[in-house]
PDB file of N, CA and C in Angstrom:
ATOM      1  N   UNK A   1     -57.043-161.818  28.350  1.00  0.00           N
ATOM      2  CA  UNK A   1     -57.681-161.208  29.486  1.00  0.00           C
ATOM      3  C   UNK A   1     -57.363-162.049  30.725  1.00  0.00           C
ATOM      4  N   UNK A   2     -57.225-161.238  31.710  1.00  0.00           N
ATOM      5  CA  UNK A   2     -56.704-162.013  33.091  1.00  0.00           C
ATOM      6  C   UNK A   2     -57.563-162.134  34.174  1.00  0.00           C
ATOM      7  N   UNK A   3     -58.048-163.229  34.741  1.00  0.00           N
ATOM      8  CA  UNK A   3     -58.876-163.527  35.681  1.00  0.00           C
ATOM      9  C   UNK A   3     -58.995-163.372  36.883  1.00  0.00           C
ATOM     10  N   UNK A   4     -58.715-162.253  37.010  1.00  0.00           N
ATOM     11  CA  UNK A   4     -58.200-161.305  38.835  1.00  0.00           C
ATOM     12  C   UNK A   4     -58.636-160.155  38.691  1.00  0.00           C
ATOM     13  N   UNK A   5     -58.278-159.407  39.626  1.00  0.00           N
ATOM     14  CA  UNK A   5     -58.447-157.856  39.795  1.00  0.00           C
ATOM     15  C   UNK A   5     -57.508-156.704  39.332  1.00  0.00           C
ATOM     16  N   UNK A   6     -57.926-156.511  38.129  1.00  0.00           N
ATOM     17  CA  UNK A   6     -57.535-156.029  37.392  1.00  0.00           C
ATOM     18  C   UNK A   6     -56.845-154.586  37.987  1.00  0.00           C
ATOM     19  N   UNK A   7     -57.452-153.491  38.917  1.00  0.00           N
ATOM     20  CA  UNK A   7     -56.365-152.644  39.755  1.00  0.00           C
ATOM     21  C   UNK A   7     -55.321-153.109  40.545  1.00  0.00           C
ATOM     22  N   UNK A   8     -55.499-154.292  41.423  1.00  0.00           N
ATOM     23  CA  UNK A   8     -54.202-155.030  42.085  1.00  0.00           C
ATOM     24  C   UNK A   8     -52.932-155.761  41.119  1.00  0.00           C
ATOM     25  N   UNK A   9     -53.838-156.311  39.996  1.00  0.00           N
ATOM     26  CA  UNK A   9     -52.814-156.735  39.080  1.00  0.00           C
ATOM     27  C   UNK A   9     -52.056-155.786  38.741  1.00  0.00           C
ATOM     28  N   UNK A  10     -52.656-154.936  38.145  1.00  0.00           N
ATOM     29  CA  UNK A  10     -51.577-153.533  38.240  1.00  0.00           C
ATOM     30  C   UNK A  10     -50.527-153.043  38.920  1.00  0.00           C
ATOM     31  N   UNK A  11     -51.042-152.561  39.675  1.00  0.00           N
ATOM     32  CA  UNK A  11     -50.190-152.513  40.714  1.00  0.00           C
ATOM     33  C   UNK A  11     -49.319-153.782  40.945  1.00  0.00           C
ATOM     34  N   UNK A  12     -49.120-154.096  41.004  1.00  0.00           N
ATOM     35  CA  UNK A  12     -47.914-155.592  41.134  1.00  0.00           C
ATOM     36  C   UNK A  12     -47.262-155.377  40.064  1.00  0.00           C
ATOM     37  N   UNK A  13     -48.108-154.941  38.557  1.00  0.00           N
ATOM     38  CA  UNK A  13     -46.898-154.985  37.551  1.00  0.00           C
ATOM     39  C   UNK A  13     -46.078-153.736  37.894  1.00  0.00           C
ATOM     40  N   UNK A  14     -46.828-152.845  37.812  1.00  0.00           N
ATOM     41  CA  UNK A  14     -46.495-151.635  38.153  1.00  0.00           C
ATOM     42  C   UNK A  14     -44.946-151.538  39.551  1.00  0.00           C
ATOM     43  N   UNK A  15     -45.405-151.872  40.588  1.00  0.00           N
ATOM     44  CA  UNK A  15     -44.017-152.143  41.523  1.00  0.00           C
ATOM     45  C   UNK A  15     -43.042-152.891  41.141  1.00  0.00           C
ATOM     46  N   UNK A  16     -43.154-154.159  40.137  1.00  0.00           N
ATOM     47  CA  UNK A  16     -42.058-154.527  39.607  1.00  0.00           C
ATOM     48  C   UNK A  16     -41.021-153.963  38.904  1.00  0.00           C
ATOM     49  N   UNK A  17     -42.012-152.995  37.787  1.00  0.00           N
ATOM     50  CA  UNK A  17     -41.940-151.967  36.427  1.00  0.00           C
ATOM     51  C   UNK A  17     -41.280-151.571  37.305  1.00  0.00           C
ATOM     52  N   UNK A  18     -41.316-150.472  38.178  1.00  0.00           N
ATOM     53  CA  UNK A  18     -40.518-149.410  39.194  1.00  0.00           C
ATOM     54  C   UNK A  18     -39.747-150.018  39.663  1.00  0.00           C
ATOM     55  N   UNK A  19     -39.379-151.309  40.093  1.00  0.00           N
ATOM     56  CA  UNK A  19     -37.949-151.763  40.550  1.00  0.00           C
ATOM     57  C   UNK A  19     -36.979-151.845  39.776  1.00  0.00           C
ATOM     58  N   UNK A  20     -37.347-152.655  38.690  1.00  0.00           N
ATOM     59  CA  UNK A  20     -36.936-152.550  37.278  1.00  0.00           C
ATOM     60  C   UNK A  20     -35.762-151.245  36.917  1.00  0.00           C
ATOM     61  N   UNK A  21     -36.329-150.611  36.610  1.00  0.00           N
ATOM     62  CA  UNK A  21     -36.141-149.381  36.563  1.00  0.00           C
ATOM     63  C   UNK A  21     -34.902-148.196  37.716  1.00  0.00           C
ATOM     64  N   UNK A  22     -35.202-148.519  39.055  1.00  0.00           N
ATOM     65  CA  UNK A  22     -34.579-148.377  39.962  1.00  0.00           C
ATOM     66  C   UNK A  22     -32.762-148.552  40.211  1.00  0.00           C
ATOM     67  N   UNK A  23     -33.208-149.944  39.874  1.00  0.00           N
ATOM     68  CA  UNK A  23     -32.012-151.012  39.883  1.00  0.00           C
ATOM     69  C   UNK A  23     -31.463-151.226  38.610  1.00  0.00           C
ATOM     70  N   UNK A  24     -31.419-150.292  37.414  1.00  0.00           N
ATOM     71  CA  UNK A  24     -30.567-150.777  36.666  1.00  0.00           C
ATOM     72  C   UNK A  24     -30.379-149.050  35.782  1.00  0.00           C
ATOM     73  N   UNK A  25     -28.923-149.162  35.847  1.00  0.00           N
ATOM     74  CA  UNK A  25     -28.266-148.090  35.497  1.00  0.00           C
ATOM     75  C   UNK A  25     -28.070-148.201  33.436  1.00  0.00           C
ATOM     76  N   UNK A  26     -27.752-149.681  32.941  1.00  0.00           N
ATOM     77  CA  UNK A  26     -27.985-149.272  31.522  1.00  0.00           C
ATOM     78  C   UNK A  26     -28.537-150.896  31.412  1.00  0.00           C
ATOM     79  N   UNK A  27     -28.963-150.734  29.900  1.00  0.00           N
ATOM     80  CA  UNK A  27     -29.288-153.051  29.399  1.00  0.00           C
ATOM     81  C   UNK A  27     -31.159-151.924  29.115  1.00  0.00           C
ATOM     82  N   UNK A  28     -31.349-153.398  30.044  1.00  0.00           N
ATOM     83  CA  UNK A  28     -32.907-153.317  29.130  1.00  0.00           C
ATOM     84  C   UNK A  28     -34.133-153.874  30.556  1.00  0.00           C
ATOM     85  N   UNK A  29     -34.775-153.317  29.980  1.00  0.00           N
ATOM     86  CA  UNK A  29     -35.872-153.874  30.875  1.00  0.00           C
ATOM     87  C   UNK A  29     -37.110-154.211  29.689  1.00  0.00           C
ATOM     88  N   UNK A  30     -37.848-155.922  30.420  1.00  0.00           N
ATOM     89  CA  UNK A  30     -38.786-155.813  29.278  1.00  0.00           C
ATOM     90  C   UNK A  30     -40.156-156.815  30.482  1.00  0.00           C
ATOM     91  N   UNK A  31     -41.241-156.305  29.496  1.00  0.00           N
ATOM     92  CA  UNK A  31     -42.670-156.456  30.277  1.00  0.00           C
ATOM     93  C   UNK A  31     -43.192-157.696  28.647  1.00  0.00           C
ATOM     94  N   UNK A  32     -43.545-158.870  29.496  1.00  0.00           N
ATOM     95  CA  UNK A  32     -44.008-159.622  28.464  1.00  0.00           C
ATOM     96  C   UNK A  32     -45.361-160.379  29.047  1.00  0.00           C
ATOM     97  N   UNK A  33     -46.328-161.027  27.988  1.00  0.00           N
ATOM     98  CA  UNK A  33     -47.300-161.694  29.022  1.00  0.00           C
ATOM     99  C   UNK A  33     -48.062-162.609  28.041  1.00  0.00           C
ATOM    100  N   UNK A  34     -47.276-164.139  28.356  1.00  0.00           N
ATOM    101  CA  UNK A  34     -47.904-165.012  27.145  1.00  0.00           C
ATOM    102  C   UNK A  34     -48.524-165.955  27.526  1.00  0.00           C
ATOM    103  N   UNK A  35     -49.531-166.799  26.446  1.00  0.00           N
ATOM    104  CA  UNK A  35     -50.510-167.431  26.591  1.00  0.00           C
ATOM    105  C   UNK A  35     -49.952-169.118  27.086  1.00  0.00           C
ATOM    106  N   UNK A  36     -49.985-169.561  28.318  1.00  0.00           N
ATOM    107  CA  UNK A  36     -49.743-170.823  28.820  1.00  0.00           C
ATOM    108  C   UNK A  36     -50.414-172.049  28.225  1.00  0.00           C
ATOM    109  N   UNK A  37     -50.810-173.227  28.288  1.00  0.00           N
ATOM    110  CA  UNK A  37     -51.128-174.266  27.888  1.00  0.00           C
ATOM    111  C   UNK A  37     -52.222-174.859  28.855  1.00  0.00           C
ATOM    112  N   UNK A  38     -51.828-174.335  30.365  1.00  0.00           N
ATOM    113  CA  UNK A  38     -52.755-174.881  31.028  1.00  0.00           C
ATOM    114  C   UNK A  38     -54.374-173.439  31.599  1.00  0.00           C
ATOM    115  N   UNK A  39     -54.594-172.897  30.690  1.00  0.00           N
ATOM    116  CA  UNK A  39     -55.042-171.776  30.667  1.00  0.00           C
ATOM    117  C   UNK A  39     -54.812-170.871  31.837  1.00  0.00           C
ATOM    118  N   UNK A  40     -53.281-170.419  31.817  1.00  0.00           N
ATOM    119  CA  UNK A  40     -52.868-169.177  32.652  1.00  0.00           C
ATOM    120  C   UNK A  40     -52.172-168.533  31.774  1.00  0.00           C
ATOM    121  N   UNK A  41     -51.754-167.146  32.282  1.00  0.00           N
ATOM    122  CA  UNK A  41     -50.934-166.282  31.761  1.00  0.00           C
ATOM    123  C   UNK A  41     -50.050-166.145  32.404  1.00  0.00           C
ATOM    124  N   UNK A  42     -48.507-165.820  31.825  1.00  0.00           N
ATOM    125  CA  UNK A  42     -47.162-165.717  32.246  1.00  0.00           C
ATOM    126  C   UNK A  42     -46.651-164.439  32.389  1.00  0.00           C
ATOM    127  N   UNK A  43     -46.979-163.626  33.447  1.00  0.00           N
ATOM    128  CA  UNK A  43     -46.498-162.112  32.930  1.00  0.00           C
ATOM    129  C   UNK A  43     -45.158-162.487  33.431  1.00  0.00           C
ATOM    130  N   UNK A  44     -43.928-161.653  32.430  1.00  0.00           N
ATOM    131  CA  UNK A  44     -42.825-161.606  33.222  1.00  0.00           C
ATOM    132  C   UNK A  44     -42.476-159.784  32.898  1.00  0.00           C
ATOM    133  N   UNK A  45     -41.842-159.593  34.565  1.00  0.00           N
ATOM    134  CA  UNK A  45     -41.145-158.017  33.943  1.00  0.00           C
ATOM    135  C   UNK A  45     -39.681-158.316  34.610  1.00  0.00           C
ATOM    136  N   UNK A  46     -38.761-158.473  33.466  1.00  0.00           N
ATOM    137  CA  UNK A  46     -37.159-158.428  33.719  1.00  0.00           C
ATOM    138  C   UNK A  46     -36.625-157.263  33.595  1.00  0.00           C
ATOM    139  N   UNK A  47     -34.994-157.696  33.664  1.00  0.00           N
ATOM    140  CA  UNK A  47     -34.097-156.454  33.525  1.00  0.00           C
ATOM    141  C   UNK A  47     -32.731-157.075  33.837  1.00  0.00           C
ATOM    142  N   UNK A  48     -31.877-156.576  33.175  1.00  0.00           N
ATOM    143  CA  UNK A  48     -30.685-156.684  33.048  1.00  0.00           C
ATOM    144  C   UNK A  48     -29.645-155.566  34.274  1.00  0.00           C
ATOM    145  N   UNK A  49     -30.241-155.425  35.547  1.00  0.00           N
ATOM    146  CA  UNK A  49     -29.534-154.262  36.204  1.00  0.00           C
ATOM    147  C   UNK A  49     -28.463-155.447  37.480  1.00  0.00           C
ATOM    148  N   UNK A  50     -28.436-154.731  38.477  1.00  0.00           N
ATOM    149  CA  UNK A  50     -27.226-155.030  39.270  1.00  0.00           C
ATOM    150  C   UNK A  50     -27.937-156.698  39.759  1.00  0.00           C
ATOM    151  N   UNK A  51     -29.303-157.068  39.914  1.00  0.00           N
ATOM    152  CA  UNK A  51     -29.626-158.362  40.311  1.00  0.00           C
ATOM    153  C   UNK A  51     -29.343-158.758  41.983  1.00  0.00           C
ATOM    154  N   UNK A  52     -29.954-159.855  42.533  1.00  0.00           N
ATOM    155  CA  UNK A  52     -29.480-159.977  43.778  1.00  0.00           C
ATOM    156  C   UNK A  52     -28.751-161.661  44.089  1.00  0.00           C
ATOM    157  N   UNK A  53     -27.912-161.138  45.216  1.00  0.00           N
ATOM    158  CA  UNK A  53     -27.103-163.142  45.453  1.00  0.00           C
ATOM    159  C   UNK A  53     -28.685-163.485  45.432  1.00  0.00           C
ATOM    160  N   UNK A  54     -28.332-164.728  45.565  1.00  0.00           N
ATOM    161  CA  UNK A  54     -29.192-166.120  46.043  1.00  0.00           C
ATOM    162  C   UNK A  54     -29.920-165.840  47.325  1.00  0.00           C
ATOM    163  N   UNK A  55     -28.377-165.671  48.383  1.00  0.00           N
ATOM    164  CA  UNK A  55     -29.001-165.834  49.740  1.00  0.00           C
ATOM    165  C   UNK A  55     -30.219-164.990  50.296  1.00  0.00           C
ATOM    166  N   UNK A  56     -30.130-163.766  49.308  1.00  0.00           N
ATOM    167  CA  UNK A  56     -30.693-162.494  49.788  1.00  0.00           C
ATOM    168  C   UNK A  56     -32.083-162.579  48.681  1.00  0.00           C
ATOM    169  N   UNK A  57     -32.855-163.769  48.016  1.00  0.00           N
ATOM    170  CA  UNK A  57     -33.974-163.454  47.641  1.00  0.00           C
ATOM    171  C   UNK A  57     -35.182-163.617  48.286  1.00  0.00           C
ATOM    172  N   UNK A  58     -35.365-164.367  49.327  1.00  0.00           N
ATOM    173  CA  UNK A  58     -36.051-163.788  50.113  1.00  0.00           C
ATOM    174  C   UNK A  58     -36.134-162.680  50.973  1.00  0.00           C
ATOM    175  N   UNK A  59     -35.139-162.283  51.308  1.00  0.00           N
ATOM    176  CA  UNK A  59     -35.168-160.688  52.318  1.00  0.00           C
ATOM    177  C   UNK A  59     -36.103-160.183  51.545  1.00  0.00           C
ATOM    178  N   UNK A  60     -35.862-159.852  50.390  1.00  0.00           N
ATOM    179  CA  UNK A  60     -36.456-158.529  48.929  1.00  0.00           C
ATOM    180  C   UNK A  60     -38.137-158.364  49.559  1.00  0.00           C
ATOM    181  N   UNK A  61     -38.774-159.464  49.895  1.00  0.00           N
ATOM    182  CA  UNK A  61     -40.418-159.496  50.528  1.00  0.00           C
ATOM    183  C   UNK A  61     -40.312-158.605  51.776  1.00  0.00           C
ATOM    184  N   UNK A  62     -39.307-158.665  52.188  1.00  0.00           N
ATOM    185  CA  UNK A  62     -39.678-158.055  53.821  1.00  0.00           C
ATOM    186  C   UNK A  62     -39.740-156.272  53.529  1.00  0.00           C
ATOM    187  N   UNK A  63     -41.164-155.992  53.936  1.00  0.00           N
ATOM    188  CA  UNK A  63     -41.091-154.552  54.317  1.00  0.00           C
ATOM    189  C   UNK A  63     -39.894-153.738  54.827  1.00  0.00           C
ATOM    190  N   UNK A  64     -39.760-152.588  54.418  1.00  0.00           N
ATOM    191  CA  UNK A  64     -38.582-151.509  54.252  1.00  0.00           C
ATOM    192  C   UNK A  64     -37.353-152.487  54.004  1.00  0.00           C
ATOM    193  N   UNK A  65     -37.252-153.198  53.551  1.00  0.00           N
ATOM    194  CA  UNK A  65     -35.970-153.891  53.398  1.00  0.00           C
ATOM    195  C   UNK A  65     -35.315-153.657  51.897  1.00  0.00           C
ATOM    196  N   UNK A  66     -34.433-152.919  51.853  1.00  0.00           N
ATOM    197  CA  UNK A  66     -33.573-152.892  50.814  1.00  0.00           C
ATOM    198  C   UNK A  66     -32.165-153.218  50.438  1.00  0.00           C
ATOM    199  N   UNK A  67     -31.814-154.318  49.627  1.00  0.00           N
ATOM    200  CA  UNK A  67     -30.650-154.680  50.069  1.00  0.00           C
ATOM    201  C   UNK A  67     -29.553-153.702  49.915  1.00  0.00           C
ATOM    202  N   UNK A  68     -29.685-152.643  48.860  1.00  0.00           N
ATOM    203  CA  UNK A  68     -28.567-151.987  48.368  1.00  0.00           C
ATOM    204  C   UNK A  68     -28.904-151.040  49.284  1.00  0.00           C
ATOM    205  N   UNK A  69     -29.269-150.550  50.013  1.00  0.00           N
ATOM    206  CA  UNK A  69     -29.743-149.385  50.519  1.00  0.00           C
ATOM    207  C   UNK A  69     -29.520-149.602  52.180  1.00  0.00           C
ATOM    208  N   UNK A  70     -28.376-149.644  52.726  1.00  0.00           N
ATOM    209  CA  UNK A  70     -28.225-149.778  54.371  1.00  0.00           C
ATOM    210  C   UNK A  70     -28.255-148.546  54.846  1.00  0.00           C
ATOM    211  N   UNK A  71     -27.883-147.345  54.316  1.00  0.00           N
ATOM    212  CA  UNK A  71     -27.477-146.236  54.958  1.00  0.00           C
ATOM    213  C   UNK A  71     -28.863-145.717  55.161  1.00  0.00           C
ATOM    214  N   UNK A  72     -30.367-146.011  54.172  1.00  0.00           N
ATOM    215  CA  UNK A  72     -31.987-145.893  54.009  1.00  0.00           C
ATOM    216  C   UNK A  72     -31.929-144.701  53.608  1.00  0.00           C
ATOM    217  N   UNK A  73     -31.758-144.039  52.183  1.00  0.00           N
ATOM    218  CA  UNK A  73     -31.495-143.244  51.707  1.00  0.00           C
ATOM    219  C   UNK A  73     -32.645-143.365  50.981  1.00  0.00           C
ATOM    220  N   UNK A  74     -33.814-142.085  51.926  1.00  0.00           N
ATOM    221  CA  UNK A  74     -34.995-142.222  50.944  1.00  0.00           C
ATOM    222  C   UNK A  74     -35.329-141.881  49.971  1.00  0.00           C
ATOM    223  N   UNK A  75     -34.085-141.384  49.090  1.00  0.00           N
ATOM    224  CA  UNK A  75     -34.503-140.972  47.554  1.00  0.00           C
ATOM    225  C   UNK A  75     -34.239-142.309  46.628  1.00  0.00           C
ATOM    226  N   UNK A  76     -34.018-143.344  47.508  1.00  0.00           N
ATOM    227  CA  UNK A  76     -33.657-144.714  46.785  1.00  0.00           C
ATOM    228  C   UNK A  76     -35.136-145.593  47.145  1.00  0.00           C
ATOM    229  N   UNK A  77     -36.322-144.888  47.797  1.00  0.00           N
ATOM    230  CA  UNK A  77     -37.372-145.369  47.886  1.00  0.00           C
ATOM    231  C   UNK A  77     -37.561-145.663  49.391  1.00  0.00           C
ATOM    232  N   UNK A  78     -38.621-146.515  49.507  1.00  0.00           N
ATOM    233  CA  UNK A  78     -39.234-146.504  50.933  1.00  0.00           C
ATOM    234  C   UNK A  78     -38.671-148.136  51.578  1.00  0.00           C
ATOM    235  N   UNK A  79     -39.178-148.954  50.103  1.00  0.00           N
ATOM    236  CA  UNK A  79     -38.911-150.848  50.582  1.00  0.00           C
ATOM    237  C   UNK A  79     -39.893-150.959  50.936  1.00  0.00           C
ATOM    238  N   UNK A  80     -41.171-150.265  50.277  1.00  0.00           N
ATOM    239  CA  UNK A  80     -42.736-150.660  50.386  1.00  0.00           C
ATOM    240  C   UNK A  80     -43.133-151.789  49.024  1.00  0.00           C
ATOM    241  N   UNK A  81     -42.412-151.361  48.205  1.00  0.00           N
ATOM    242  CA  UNK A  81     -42.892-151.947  46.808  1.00  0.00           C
ATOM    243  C   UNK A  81     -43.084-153.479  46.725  1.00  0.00           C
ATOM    244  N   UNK A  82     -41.795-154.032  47.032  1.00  0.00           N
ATOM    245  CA  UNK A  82     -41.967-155.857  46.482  1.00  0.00           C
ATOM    246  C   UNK A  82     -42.441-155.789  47.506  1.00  0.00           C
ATOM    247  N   UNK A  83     -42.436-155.759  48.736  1.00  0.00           N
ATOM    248  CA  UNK A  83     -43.845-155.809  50.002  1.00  0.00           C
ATOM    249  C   UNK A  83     -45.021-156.304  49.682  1.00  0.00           C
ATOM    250  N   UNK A  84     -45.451-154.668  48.983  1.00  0.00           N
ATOM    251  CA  UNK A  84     -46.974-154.939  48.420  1.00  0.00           C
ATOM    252  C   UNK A  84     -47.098-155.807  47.099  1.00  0.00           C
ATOM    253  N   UNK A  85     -46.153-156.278  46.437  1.00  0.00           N
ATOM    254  CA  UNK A  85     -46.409-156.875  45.581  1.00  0.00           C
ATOM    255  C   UNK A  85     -46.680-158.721  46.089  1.00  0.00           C
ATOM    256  N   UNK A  86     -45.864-159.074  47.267  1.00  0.00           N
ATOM    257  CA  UNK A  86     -45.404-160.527  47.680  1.00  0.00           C
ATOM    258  C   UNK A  86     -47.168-160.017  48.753  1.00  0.00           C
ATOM    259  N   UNK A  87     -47.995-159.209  49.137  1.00  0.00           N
ATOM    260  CA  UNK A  87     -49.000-159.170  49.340  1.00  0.00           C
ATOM    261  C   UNK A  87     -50.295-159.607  48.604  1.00  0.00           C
ATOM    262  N   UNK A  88     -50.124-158.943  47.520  1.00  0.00           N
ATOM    263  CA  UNK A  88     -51.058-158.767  46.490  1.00  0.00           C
ATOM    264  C   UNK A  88     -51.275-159.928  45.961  1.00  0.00           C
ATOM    265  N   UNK A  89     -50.250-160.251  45.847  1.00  0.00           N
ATOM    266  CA  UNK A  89     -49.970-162.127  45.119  1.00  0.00           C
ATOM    267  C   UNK A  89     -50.658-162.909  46.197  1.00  0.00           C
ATOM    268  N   UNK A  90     -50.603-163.078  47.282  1.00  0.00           N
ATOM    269  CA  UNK A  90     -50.805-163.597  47.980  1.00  0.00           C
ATOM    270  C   UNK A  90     -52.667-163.296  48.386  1.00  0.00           C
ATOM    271  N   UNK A  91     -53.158-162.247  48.318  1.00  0.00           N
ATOM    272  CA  UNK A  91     -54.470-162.141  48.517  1.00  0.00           C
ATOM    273  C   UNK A  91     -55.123-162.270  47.080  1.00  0.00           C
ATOM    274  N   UNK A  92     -55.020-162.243  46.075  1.00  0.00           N
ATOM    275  CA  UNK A  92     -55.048-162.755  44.871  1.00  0.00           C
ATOM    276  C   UNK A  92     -55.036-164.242  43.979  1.00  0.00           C
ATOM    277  N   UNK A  93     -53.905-164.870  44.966  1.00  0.00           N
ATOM    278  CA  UNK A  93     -54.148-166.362  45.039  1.00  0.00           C
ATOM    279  C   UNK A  93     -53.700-166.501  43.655  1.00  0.00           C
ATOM    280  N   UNK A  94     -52.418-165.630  43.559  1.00  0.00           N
ATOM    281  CA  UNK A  94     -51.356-165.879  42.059  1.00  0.00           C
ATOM    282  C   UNK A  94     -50.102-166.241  42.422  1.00  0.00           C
ATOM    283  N   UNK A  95     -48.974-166.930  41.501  1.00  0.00           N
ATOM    284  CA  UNK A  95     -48.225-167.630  41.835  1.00  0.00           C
ATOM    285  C   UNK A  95     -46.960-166.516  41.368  1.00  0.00           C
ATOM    286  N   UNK A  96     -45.856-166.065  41.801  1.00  0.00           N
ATOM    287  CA  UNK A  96     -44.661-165.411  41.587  1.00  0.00           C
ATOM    288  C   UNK A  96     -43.754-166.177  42.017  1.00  0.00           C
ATOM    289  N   UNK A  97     -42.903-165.989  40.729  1.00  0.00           N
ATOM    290  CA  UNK A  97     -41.371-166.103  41.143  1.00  0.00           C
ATOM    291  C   UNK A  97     -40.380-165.239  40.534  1.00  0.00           C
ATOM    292  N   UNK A  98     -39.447-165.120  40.951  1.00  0.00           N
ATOM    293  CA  UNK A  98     -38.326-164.295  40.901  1.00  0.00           C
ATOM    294  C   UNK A  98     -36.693-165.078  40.645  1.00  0.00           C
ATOM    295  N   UNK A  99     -36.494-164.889  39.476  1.00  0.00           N
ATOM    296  CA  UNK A  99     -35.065-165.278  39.583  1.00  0.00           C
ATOM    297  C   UNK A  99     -33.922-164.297  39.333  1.00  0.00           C
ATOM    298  N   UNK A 100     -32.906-163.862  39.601  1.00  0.00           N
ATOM    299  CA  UNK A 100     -32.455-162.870  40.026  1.00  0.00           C
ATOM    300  C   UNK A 100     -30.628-163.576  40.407  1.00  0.00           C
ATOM    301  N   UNK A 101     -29.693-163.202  39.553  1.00  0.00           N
ATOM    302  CA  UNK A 101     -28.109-163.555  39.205  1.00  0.00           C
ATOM    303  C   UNK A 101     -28.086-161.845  39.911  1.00  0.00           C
ATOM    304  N   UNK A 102     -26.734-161.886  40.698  1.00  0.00           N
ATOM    305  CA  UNK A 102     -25.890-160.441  41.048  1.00  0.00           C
ATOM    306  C   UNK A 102     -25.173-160.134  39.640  1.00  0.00           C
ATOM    307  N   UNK A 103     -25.092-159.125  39.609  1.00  0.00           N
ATOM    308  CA  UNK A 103     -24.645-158.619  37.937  1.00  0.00           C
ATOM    309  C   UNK A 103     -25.078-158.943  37.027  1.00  0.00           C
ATOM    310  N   UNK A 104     -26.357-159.684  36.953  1.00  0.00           N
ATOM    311  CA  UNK A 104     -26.981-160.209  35.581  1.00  0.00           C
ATOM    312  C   UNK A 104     -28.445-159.382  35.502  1.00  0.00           C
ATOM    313  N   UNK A 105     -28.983-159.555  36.453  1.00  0.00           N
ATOM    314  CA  UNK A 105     -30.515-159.018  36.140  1.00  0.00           C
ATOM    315  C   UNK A 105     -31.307-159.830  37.225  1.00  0.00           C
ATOM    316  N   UNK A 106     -32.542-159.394  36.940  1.00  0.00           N
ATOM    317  CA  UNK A 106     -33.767-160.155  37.430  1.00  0.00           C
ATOM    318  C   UNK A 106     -35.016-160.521  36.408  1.00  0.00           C
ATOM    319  N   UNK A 107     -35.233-161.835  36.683  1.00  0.00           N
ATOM    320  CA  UNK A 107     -36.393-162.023  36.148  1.00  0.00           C
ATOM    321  C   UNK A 107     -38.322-162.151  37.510  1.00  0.00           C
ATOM    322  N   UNK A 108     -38.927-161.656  37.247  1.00  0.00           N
ATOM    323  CA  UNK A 108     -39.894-161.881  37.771  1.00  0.00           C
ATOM    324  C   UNK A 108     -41.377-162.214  37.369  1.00  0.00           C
ATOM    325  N   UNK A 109     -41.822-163.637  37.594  1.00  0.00           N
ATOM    326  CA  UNK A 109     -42.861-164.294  36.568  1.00  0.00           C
ATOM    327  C   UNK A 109     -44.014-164.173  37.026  1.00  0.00           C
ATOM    328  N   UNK A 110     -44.838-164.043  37.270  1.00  0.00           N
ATOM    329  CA  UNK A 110     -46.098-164.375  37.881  1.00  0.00           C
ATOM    330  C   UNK A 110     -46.940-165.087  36.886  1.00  0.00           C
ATOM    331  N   UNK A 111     -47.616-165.528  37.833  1.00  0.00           N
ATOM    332  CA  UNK A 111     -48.801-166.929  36.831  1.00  0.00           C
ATOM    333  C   UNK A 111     -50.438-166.300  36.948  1.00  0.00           C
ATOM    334  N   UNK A 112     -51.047-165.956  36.250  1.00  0.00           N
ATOM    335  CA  UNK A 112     -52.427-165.310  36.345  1.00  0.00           C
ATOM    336  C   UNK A 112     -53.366-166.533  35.705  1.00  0.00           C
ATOM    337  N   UNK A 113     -54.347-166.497  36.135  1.00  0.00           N
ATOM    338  CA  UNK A 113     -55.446-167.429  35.466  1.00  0.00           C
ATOM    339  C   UNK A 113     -56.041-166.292  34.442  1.00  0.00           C
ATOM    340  N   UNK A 114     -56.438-167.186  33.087  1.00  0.00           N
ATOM    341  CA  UNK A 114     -56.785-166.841  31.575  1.00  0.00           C
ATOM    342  C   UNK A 114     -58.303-166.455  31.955  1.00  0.00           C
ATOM    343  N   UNK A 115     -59.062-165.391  31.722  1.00  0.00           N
ATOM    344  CA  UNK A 115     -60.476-165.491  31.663  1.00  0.00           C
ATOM    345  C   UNK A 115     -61.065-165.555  30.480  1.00  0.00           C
ATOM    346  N   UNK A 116     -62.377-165.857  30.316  1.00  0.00           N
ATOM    347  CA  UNK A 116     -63.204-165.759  29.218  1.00  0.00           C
ATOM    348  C   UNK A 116     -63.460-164.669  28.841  1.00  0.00           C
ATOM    349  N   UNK A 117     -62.838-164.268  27.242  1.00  0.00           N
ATOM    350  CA  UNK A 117     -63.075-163.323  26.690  1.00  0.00           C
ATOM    351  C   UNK A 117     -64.917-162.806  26.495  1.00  0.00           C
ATOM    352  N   UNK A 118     -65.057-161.867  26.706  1.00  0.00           N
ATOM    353  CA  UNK A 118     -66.464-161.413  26.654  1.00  0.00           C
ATOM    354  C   UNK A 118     -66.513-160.645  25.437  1.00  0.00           C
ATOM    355  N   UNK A 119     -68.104-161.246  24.902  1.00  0.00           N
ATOM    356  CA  UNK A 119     -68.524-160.700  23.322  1.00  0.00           C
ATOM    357  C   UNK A 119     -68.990-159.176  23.838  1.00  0.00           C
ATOM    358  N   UNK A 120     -68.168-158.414  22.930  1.00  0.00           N
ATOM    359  CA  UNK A 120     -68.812-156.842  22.730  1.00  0.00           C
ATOM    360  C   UNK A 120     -70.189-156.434  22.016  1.00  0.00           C
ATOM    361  N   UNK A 121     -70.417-155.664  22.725  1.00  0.00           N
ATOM    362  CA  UNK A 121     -72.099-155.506  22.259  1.00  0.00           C
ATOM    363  C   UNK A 121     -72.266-154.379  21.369  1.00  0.00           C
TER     364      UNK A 121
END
């Protein structure tokens, strides 16, 4: 169980899930979320699609900003998504990172604090 807000967390996985998805034509995409040592949780949602350089992983935060997308071809989306996600993280007071090879994939981690499981009644 995760120690946040459980609709915003969502949503964050959720916009990743949809980038995921977006950006990769075949491979794999996978959603994982394991138990840390220092009582947090590790969600990661990867994928094996086109990935971004180096130089360009910060742009990915900036509103409407899409790197593959210059011509803004809105059936390729808006460039609201990692937006609200590099938001959410941030009013949430959770830790993300993103690692991300061109032609390899992306990985994206976020760090959640572990809550106390509650006894069912």
């Amino acid at each position: 169980m995760a120690d946040t807000d459980p609709v915003l967390l969502e949503i964050i996985i959720r916009n990743l899930v949809a980038n995921a998805f977006r950006h990769i034509q075949a491979g794999e995409i996978w959603i994982t979320c394991k138990k840390q040592i220092n009582n947090t949780l590790a969600i990661e949602v990867g994928d094996t699609g086109i990935g971004i350089h180096k130089d360009n992983h910060e742009l990915i935060f900036d509103l409407n900003r899409q790197i593959n997308n210059p011509e803004r071809d809105l059936s390729k989306g808006f460039g609201f998504g990692l937006s609200i996600v590099q938001k959410l993280t941030n009013i949430l007071d959770l830790e993300l990172a993103i690692d991300s090879k061109l032609n390899f994939g992306t990985r994206s981690i976020g760090t959640v604090p572990e809550g106390k499981k509650i006894a069912e009644v």
